[in-house]
Protein backbone atom coordinates (compact mmCIF):
# COMPACT_ATOMS: atom_id res chain seq x y z
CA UNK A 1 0.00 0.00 0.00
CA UNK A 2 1.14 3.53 -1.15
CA UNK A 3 0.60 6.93 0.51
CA UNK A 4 -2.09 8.59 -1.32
CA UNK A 5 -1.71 11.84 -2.37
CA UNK A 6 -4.83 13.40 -1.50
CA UNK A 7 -4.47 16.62 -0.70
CA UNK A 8 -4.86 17.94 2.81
CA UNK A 9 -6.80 20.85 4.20
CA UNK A 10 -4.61 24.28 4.23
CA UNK A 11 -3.44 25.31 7.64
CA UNK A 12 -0.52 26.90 9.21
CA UNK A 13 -1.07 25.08 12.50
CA UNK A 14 0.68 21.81 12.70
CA UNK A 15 -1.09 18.15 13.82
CA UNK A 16 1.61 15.57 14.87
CA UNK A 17 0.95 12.24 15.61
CA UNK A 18 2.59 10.27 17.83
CA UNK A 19 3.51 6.48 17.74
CA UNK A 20 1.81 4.12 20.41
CA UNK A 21 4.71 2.46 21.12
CA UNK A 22 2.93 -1.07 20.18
CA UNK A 23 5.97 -2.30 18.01
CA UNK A 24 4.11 -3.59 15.15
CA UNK A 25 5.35 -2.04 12.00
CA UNK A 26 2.64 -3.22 9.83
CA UNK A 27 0.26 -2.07 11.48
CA UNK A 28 2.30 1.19 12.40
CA UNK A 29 2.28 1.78 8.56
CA UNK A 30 -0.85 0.97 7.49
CA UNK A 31 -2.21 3.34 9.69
CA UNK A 32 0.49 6.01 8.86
CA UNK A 33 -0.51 5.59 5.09
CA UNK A 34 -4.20 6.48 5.73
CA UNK A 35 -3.32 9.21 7.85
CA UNK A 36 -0.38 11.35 5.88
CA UNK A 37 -2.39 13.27 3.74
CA UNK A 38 -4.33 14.88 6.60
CA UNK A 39 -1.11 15.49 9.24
CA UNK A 40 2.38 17.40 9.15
CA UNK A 41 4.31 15.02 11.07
CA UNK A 42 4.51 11.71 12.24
CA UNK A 43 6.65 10.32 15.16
CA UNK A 44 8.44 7.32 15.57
CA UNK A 45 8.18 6.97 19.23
CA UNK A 46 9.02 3.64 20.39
CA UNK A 47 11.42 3.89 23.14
CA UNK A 48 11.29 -0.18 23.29
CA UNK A 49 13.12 -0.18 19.96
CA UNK A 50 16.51 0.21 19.34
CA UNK A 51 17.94 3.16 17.25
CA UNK A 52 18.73 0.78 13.89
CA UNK A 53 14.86 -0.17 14.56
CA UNK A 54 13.53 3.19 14.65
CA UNK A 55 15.18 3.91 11.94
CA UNK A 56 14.35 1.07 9.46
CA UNK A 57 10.71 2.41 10.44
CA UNK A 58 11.55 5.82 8.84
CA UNK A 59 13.00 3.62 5.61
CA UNK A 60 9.58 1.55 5.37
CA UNK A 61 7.77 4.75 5.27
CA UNK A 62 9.65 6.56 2.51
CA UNK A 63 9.39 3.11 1.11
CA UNK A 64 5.83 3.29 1.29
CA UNK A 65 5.67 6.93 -0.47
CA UNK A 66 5.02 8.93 3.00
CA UNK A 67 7.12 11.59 2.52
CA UNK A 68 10.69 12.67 4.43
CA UNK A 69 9.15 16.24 5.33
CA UNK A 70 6.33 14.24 7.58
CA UNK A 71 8.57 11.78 9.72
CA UNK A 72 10.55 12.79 12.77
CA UNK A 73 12.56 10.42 15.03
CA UNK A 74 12.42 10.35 19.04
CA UNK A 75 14.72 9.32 20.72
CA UNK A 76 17.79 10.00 18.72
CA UNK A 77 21.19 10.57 20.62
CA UNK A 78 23.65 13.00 19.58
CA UNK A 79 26.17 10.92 17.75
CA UNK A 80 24.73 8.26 14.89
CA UNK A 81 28.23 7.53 13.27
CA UNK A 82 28.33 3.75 11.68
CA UNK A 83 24.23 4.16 11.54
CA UNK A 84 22.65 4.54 7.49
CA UNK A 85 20.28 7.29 8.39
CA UNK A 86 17.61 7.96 6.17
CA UNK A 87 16.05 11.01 5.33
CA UNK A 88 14.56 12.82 8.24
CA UNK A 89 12.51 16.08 8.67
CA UNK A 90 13.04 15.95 12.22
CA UNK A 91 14.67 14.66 15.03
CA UNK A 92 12.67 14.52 18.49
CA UNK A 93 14.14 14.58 22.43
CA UNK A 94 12.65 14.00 26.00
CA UNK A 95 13.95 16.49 28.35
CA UNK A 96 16.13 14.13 30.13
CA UNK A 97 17.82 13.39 26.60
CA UNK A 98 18.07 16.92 25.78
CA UNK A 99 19.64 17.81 28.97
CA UNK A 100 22.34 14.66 27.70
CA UNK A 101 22.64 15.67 23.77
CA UNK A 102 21.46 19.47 23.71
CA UNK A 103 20.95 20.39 20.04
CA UNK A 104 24.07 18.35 18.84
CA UNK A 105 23.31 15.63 15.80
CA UNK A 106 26.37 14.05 14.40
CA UNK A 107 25.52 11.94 11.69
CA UNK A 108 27.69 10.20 8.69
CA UNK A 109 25.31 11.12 6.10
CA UNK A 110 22.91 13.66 7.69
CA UNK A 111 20.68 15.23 5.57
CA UNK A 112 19.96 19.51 6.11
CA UNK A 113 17.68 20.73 7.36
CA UNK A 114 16.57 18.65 10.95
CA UNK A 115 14.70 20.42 13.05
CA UNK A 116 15.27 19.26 16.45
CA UNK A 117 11.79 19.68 18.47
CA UNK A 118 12.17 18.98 22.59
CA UNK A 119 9.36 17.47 24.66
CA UNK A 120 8.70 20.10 28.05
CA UNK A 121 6.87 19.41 31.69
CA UNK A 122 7.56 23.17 32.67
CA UNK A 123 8.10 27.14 31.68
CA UNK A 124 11.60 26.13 33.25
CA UNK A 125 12.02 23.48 31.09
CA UNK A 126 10.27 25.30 27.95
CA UNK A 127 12.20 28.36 28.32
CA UNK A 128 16.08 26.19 28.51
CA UNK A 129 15.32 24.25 25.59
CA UNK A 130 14.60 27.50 23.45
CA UNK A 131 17.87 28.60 25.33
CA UNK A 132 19.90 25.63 23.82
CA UNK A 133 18.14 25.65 20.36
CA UNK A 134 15.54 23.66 20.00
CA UNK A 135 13.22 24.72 16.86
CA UNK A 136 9.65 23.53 19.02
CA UNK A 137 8.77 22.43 22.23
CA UNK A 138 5.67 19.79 22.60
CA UNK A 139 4.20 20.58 26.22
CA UNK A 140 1.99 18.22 28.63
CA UNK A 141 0.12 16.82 29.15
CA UNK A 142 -2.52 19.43 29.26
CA UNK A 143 -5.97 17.42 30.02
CA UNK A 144 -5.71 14.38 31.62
CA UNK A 145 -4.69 10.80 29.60
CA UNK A 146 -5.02 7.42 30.02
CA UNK A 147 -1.14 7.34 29.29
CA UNK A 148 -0.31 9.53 32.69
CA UNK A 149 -3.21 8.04 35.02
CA UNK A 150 -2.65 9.66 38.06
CA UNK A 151 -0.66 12.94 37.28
CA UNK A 152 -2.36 16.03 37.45
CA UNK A 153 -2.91 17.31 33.75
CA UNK A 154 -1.07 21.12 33.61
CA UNK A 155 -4.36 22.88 32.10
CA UNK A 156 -4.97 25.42 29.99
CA UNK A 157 -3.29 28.10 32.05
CA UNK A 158 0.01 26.65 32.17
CA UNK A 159 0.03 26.02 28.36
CA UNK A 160 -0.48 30.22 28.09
CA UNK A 161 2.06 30.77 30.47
CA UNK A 162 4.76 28.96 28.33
CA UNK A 163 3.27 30.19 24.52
CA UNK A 164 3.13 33.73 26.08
CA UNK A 165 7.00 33.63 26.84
CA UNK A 166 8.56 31.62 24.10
CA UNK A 167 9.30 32.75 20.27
CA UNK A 168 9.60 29.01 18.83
CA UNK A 169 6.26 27.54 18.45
CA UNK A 170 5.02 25.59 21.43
CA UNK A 171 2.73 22.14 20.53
CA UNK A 172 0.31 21.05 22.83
CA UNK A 173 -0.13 16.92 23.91
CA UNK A 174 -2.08 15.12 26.35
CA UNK A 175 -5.76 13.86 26.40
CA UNK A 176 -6.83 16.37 23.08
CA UNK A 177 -10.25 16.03 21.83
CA UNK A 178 -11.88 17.92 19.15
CA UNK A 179 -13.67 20.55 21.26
CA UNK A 180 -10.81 21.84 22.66
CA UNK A 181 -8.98 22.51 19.82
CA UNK A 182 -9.88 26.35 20.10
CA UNK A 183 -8.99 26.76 23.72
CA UNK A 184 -5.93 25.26 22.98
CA UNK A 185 -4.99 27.98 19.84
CA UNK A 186 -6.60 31.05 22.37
CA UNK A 187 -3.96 29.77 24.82
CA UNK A 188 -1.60 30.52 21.59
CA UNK A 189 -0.39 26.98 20.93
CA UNK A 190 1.02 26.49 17.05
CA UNK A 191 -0.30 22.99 17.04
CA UNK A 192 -1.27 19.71 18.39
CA UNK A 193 0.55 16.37 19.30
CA UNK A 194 -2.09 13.37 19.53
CA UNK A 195 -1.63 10.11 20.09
CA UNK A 196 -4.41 6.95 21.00
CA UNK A 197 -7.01 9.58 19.25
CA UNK A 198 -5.87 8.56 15.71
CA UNK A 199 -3.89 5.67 16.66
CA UNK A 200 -6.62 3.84 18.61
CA UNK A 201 -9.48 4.52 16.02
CA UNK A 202 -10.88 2.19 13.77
CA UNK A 203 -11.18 4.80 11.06
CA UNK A 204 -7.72 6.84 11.72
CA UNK A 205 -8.11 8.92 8.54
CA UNK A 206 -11.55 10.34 9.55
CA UNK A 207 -10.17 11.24 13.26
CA UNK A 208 -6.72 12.77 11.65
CA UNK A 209 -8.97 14.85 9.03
CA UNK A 210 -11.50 15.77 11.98
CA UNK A 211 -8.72 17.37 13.86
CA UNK A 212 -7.12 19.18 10.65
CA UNK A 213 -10.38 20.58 10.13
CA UNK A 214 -11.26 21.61 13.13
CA UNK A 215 -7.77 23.25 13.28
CA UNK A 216 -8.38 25.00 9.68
CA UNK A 217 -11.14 27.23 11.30
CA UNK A 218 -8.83 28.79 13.92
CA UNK A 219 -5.96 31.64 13.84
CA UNK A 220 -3.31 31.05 16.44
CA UNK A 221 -2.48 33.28 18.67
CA UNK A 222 0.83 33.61 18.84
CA UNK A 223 0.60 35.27 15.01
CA UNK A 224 -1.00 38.37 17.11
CA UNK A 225 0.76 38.19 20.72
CA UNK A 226 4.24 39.78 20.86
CA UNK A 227 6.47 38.20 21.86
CA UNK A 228 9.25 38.88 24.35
C-alpha cells in the first residue's frame, strides 16, 4: 500500500501524531498511510526499539511513499556515526535526553535541514530548551490521559504561560479532543501532538482529518501576541 496523495486541508497550525509504542510495524504503517495526507508530522516513538529499529521504520515509510518532510525520530542521541540514516525532517528529544545531547546531531550522512523539536513538563524546562536551540517544544500533558493516570494534567493556564513567553512555536499533547482545539490555539499553541485519538481509532483517517479541520477554522495566537 502507497501513501495517497490526496491533498490535505490548508493550515498553518501543525497536527503531529505520535507512535503508540505497540511495536508492530505493519500495522504502524498501514495506519500512517491512511493518515499522511491529513497530518504534518509523524513520530516514531518507540522507546522499546533500538535506534537501527527506529530507523528502518523511517526507511519503510519513505518506502511506502510517505514523505521525508512528515517523519521525525524520538529518541535519537547525539552521535549516529556507523548508523545509514535515512532522510529525516526531524529529530525529536525528552527532556532528560536533551539535557544529555542538547541540540548536537552528528551523523555520517545527515541530511539539512533537521529540526530538532524537545518534549517540556515546565516554563523552566520550555524556556532552557529555546535557550539551547531547540526549533519547538511539545508541552503536557494538558488534560488528563489514560497514558499519565494519576498525574495532574497542567491545564490550559500553564500552556499560556509557556506560549506567552517563548518565540519558537510551542505544541500542545495530552488527552486532546476535538472541542478543545480552540482553547488550545486562544492559549496561543502552534499545534497539536495526539496520540491513541488517531492511533486507537478504527477509522484513523476520519479522526486525523477531523482534527485538521477543526484546526483549519482557527488563527493562532501567537501570530497576534508579541512576543518577548
Amino acid at each position: 500500500m502507497v501513501a495517497s496523495q490526496t491533498q490535505s486541508v490548508p493550515s498553518s497550525l501543525e497536527l503531529h501524531v505520535i507512535s503508540n509504542g505497540t511495536g508492530d510495524l505493519d500495522v504502524f504503517l498501514e495506519k500512517a498511510i491512511r493518515v499522511t495526507p491529513w497530518v504534518d508530522y509523524i513520530h516514531i516513538r518507540e522507546k522499546h526499539l533500538a535506534i537501527n529499529q527506529r530507523l528502518h521504520w523511517a526507511e519503510r515509510m519513505q518506502e511506502a511513499g510517505i514523505p521525508a518532510s512528515q517523519i521525525v525520530v524520538n529518541g535519537i542521541p547525539d552521535r549516529m556515526d556507523g548508523f545509514s540514516v535515512p532522510k529525516l525532517c526531524g529529530v525529536h528529544r525528552g527532556e532528560s535526553d536533551f539535557k544529555q545531547y542538547g541540540t548536537t546531531i552528528r551523523m555520517d550522512n545527515k541530511h539539512e535541514p533537521i529540526r530538532l523539536g524537545v518534549s517540556v513538563h515546565s516554563l523552566e524546562g520550555a524556556k532552557s530548551a529555546e535557550r539551547q536551540g531547540a526549533d519547538y517544544v511539545i508541552f503536557g500533558h494538558v488534560f488528563a490521559t489514560n497514558s499519565k493516570i494519576g498525574a495532574a494534567p497542567r491545564g490550559i493556564p500553564a500552556l499560556k504561560a509557556i506560549c506567552s513567553s517563548l518565540c519558537i512555536p510551542v505544541i500542545a499533547i495530552g488527552g486532546i479532543r476535538l472541542d478543545a482545539v480552540d482553547a488550545i490555539y486562544a492559549a496561543g499553541a502552534s499545534g497539536i501532538a495526539v496520540m491513541s485519538a488517531i492511533w486507537e481509532n478504527s477509522k484513523p483517517e476520519q479522526a486525523a482529518a477531523a482534527f485538521k479541520q477543526a484546526m483549519s477554522g482557527v488563527r493562532p495566537m501567537n501570530d497576534a501576541i508579541e512576543r518577548r
